[in-house]
C-alpha atoms as a PDB file:
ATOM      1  CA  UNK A   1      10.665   1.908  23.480  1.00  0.00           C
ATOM      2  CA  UNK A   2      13.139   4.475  22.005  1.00  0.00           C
ATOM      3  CA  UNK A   3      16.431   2.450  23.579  1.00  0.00           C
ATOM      4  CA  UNK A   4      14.918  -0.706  22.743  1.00  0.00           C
ATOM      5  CA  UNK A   5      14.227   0.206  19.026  1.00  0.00           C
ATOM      6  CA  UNK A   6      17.677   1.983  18.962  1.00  0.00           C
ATOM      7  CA  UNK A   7      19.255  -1.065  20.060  1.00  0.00           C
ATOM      8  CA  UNK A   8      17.530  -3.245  17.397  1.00  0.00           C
ATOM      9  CA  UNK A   9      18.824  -0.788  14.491  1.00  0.00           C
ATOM     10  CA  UNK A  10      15.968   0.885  13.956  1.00  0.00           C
ATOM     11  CA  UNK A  11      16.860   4.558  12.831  1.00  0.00           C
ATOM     12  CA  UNK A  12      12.773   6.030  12.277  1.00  0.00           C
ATOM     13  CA  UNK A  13      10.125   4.850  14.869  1.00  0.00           C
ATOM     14  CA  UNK A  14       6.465   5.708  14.412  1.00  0.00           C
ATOM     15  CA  UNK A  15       4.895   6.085  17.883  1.00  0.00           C
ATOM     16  CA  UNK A  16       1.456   5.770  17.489  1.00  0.00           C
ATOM     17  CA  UNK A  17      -0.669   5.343  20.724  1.00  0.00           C
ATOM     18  CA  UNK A  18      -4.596   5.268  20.407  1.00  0.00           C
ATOM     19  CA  UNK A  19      -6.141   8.602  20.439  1.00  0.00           C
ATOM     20  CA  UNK A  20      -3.536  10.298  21.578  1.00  0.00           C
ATOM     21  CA  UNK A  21       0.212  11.845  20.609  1.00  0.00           C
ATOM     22  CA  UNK A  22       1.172  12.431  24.436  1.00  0.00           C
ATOM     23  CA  UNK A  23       3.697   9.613  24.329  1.00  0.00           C
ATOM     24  CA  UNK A  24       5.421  10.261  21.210  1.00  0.00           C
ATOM     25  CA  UNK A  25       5.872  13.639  22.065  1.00  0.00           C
ATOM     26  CA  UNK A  26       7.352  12.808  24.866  1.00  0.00           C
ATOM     27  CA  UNK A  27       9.305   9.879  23.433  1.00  0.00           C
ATOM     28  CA  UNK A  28      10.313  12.114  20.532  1.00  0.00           C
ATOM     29  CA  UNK A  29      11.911  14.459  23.861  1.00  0.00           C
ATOM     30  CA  UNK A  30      13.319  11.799  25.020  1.00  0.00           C
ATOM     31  CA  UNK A  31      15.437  10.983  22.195  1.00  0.00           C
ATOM     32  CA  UNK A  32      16.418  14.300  21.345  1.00  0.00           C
ATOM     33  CA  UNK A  33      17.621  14.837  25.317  1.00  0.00           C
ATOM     34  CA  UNK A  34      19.659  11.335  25.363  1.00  0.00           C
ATOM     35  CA  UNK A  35      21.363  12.133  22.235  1.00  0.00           C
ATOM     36  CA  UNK A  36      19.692   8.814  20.574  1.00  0.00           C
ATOM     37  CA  UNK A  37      20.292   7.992  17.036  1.00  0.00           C
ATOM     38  CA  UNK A  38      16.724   7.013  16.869  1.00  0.00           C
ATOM     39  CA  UNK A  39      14.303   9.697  15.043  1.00  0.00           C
ATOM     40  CA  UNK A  40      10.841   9.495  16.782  1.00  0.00           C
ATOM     41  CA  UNK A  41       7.709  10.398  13.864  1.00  0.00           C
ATOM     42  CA  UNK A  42       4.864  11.792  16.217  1.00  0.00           C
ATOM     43  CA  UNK A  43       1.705   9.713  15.202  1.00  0.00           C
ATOM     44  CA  UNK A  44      -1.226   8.310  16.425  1.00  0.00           C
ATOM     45  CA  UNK A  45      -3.370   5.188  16.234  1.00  0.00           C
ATOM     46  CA  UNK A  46      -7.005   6.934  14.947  1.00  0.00           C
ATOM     47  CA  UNK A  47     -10.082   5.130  15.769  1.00  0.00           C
ATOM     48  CA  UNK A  48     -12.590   6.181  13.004  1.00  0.00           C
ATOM     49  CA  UNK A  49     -16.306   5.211  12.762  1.00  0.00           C
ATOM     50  CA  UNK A  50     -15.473   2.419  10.623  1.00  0.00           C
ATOM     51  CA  UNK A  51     -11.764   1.157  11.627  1.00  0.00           C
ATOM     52  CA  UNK A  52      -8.583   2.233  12.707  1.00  0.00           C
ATOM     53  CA  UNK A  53      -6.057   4.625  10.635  1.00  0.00           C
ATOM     54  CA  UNK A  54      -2.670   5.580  11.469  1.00  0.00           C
ATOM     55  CA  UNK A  55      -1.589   9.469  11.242  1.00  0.00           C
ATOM     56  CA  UNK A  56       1.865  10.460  10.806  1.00  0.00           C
ATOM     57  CA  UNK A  57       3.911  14.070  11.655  1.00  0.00           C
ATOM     58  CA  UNK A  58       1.131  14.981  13.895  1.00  0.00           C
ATOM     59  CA  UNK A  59       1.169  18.398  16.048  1.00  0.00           C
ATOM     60  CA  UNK A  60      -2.444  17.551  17.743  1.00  0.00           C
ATOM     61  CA  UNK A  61      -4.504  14.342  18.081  1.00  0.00           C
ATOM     62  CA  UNK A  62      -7.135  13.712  15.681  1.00  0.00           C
ATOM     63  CA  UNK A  63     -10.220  13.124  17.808  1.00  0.00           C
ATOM     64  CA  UNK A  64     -11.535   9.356  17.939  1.00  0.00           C
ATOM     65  CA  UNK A  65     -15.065   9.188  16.048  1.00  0.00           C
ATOM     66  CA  UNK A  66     -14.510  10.594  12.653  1.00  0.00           C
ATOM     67  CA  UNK A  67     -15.666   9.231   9.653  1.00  0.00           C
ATOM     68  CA  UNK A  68     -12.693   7.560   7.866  1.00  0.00           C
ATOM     69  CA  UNK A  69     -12.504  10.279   5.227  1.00  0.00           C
ATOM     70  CA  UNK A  70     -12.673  13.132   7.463  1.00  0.00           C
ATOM     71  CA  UNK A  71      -9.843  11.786   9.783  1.00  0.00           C
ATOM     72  CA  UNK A  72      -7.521  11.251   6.297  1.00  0.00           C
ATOM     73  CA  UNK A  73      -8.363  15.073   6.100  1.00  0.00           C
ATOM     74  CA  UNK A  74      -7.935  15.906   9.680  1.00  0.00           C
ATOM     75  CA  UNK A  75      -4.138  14.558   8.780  1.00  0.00           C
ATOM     76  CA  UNK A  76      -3.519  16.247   5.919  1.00  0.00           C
ATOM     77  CA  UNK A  77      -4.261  19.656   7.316  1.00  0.00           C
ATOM     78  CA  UNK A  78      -1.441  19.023   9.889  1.00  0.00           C
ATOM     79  CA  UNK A  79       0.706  18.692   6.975  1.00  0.00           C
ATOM     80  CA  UNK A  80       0.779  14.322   8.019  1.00  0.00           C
ATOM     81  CA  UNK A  81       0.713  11.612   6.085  1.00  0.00           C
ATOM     82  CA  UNK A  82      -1.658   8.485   6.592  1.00  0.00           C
ATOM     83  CA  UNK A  83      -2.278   5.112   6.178  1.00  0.00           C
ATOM     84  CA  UNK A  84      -4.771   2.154   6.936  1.00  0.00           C
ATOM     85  CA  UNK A  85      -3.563   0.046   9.946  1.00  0.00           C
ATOM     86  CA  UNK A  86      -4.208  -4.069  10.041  1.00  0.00           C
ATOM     87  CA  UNK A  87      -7.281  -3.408   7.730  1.00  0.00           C
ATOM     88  CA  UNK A  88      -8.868  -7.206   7.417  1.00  0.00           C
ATOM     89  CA  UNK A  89      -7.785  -8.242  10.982  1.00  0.00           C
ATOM     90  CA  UNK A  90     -11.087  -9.965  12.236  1.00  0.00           C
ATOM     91  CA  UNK A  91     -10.368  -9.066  15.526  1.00  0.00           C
ATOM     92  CA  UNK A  92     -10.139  -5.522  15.682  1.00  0.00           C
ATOM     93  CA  UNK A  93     -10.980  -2.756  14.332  1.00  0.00           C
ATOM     94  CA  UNK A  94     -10.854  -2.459  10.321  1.00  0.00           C
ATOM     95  CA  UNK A  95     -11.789  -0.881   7.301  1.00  0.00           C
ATOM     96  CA  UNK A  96     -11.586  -3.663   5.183  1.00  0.00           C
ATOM     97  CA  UNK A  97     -14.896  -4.844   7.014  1.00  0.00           C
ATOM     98  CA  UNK A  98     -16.874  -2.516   5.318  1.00  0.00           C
ATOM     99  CA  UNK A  99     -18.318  -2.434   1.773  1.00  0.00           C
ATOM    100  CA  UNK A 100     -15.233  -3.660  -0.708  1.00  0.00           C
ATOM    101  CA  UNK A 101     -15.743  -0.784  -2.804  1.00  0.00           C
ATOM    102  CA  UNK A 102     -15.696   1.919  -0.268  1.00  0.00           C
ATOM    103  CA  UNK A 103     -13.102   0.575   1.477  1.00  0.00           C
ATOM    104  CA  UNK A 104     -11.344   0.658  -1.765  1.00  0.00           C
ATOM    105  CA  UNK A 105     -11.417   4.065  -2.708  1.00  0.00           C
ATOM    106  CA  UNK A 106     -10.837   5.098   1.086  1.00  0.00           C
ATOM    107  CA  UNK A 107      -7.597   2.949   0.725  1.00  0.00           C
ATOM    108  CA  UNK A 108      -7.024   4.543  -2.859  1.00  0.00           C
ATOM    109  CA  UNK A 109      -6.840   8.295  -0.493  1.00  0.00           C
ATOM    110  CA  UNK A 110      -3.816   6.856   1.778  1.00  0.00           C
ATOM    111  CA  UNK A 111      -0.117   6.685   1.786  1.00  0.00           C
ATOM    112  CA  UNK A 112       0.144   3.312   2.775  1.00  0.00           C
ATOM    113  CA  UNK A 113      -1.394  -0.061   3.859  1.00  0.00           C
ATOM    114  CA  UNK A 114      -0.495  -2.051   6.476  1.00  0.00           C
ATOM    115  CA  UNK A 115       0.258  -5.116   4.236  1.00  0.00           C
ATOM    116  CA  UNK A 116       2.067  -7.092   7.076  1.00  0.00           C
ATOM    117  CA  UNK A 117       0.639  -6.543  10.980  1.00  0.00           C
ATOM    118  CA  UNK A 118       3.076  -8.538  13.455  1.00  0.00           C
ATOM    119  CA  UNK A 119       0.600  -8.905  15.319  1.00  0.00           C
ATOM    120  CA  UNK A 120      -1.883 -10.560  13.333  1.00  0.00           C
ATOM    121  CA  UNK A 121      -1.705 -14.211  13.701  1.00  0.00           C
ATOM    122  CA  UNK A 122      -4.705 -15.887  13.010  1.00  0.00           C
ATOM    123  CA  UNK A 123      -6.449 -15.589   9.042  1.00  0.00           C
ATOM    124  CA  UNK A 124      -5.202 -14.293   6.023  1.00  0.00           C
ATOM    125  CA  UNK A 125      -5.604 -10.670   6.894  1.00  0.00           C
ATOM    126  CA  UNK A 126      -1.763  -9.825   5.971  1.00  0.00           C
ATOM    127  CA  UNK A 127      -2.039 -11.477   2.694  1.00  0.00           C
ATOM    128  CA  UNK A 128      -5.570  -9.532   1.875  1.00  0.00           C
ATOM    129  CA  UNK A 129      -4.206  -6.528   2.661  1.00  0.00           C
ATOM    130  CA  UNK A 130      -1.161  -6.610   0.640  1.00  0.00           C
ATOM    131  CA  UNK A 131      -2.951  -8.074  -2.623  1.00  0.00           C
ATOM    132  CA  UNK A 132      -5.310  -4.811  -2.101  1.00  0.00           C
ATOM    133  CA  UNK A 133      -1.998  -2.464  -1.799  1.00  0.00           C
ATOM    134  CA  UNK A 134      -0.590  -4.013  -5.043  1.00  0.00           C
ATOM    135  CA  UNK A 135      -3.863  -3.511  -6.814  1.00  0.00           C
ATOM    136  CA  UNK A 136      -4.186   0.278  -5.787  1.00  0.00           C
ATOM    137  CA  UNK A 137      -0.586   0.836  -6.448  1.00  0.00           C
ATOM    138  CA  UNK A 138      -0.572   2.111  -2.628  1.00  0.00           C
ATOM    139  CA  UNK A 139       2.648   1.037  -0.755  1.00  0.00           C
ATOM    140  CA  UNK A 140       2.075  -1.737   1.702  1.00  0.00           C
ATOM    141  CA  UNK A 141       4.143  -1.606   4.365  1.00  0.00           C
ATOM    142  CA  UNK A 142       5.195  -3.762   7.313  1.00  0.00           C
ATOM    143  CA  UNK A 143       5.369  -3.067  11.139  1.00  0.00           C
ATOM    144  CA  UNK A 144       5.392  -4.292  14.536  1.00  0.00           C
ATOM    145  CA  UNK A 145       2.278  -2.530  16.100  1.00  0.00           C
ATOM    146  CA  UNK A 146       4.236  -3.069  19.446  1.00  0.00           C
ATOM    147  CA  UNK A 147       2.286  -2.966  22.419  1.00  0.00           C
ATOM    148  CA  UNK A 148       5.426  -3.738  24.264  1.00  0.00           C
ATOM    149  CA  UNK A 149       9.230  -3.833  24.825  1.00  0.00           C
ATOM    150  CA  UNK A 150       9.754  -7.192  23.018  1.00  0.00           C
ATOM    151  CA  UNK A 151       7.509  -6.464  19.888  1.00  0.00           C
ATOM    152  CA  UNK A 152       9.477  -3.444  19.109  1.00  0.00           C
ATOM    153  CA  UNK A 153      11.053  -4.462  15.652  1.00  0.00           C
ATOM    154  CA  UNK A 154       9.835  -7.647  14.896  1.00  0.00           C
ATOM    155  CA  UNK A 155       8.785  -6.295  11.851  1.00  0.00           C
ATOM    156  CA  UNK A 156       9.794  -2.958   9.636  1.00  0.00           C
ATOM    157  CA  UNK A 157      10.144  -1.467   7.159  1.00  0.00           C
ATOM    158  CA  UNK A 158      13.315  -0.787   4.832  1.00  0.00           C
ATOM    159  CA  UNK A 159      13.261   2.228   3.043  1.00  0.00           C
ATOM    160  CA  UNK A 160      15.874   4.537   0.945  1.00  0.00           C
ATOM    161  CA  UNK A 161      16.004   8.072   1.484  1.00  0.00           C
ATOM    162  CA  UNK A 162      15.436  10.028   4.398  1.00  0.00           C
ATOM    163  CA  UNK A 163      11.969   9.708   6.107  1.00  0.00           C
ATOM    164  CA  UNK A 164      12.542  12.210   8.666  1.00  0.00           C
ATOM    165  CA  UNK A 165       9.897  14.611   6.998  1.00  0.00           C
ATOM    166  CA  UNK A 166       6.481  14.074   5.164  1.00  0.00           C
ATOM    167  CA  UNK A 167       7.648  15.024   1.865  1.00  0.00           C
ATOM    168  CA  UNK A 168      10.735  12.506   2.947  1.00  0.00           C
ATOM    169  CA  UNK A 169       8.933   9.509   4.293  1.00  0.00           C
ATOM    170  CA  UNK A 170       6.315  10.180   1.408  1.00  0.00           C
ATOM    171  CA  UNK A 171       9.451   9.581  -1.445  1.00  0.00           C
ATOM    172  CA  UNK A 172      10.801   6.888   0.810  1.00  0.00           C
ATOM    173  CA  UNK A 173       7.642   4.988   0.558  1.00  0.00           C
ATOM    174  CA  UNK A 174       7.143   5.796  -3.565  1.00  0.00           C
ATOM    175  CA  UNK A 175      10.844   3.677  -3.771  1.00  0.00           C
ATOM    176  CA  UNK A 176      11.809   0.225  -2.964  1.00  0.00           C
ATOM    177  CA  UNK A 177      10.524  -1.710  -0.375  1.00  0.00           C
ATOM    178  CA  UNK A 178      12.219  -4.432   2.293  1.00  0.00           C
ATOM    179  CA  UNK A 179       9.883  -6.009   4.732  1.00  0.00           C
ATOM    180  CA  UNK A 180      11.075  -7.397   7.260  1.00  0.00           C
ATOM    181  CA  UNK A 181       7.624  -9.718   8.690  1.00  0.00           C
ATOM    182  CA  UNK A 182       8.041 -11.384  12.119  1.00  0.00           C
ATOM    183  CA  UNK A 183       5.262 -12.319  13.883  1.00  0.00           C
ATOM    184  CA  UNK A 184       4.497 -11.272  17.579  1.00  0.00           C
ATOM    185  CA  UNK A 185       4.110 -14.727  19.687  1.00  0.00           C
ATOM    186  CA  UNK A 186       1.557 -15.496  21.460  1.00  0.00           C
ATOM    187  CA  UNK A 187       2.869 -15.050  25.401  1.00  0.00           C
ATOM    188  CA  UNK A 188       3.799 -11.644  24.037  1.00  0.00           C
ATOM    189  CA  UNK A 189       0.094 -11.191  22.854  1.00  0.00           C
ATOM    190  CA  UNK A 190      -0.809 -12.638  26.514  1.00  0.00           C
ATOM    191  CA  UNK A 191       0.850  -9.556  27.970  1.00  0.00           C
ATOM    192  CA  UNK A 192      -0.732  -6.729  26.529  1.00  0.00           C
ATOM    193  CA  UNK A 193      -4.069  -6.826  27.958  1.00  0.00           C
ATOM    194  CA  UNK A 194      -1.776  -6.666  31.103  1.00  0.00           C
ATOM    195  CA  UNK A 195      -0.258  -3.781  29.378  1.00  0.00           C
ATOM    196  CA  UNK A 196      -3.568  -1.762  28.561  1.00  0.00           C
ATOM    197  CA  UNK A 197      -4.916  -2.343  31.913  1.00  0.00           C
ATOM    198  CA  UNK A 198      -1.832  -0.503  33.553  1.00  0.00           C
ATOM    199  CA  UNK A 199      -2.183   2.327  31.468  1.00  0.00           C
ATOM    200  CA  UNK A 200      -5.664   3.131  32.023  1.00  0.00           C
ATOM    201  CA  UNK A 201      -4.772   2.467  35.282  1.00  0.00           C
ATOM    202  CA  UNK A 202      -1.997   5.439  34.968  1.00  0.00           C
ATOM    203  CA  UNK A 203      -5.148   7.759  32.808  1.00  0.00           C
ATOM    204  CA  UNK A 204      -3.570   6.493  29.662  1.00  0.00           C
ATOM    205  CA  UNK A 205      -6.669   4.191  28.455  1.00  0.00           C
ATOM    206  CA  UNK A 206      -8.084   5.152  25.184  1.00  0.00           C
ATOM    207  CA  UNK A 207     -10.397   8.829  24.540  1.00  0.00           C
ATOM    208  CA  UNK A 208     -14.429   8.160  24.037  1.00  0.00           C
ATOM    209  CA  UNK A 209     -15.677   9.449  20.916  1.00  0.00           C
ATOM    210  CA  UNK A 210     -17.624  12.923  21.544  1.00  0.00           C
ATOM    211  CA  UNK A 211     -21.226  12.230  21.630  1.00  0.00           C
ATOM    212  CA  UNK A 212     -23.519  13.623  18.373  1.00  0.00           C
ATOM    213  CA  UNK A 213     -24.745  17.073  19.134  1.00  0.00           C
ATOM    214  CA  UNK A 214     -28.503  17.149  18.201  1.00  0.00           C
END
């Protein structure tokens, strides 16, 4: 990922794995031992009770299960930023499934929306999600949610500034915008299950949700 992203000119890669920061961390390493240009942001893929969420400048995963507005809290007290990931993608999940005007003043908390999902192909779940950013006055964003090698910037984000930091990425974001929206195809899409099943296979598959105490 990091010399394939490095290649493609991308200077800032979110690594965001589900439920866990392991492979960031060590991607972030990774980068810093080869000498790579590339600046890895430690994040993780955050499967709340109602849809997924995307943390940013994480030092510890956020454990799967939360309610939406305690992970966005869970973030902040790492000092992270956070944003709603592919939120009316029928498919998966997404907060946008929920009640409009929850979802609304969840999205209202965040730093960004996904507003373009390369990986999203089917619906109108891009264009929802960036007429809800626009609304809120929350940046939308776009990214590749790469799941492998060849999705790895088919779509990013342009920003000014430095977003190295929280306080950077979060001025980055508050400035202008340039999408770039490709879409993942769909033998690339074919792969991934292949992809998931190898890394449970290596103890990489997603974390369960801690049961309710009673």
């Amino acid at each position: 990922m990091v010399r394939a992203a490095a290649a493609r000119g991308i200077t800032h890669l979110a690594i965001t794995d589900h439920d866990k920061i392991d492979g960031a961390l060590e991607a972030q390493a990774a980068a810093a031992a080869g000498g790579s240009s590339l600046t890895v942001l430690v994040g993780q893929e955050i499967r709340t009770k109602a849809g997924d969420m995307i943390g940013v400048f994480l030092t510890e995963a956020v454990p799967p299960g939360l309610a939406p507005e305690a992970a966005i809290a869970a973030v902040r007290a790492q000092g992270g930023l956070v944003g709603i990931a592919h939120p009316f993608d029928r498919f998966r999940g997404s907060l946008g499934k929920g009640d409009e005007a929850w979802f609304e003043q969840v999205a209202g908390e965040v730093d960004w929306i996904e507003g373009w999902n390369a990986r999203l192909i089917l619906g109108d779940g891009n264009e929802r999600a960036a007429a809800v950013a626009q609304r809120l006055g929350v940046p939308s964003v776009a990214v590749s949610d790469a799941h492998t090698v060849l999705e790895v910037a088919i779509a990013a984000t342009g920003v000014r500034g430095d977003p190295s930091t929280p306080d950077g990425l979060r001025a980055a974001l508050a400035g202008p915008l340039e999408l770039a929206t490709g879409h993942a195809s769909a033998y690339v899409r074919l792969i991934a299950p292949v992809a998931k099943l190898l890394q449970h296979a290596r103890g990489r598959g997603r974390v369960k949700p801690r049961a309710a105490s009673r």
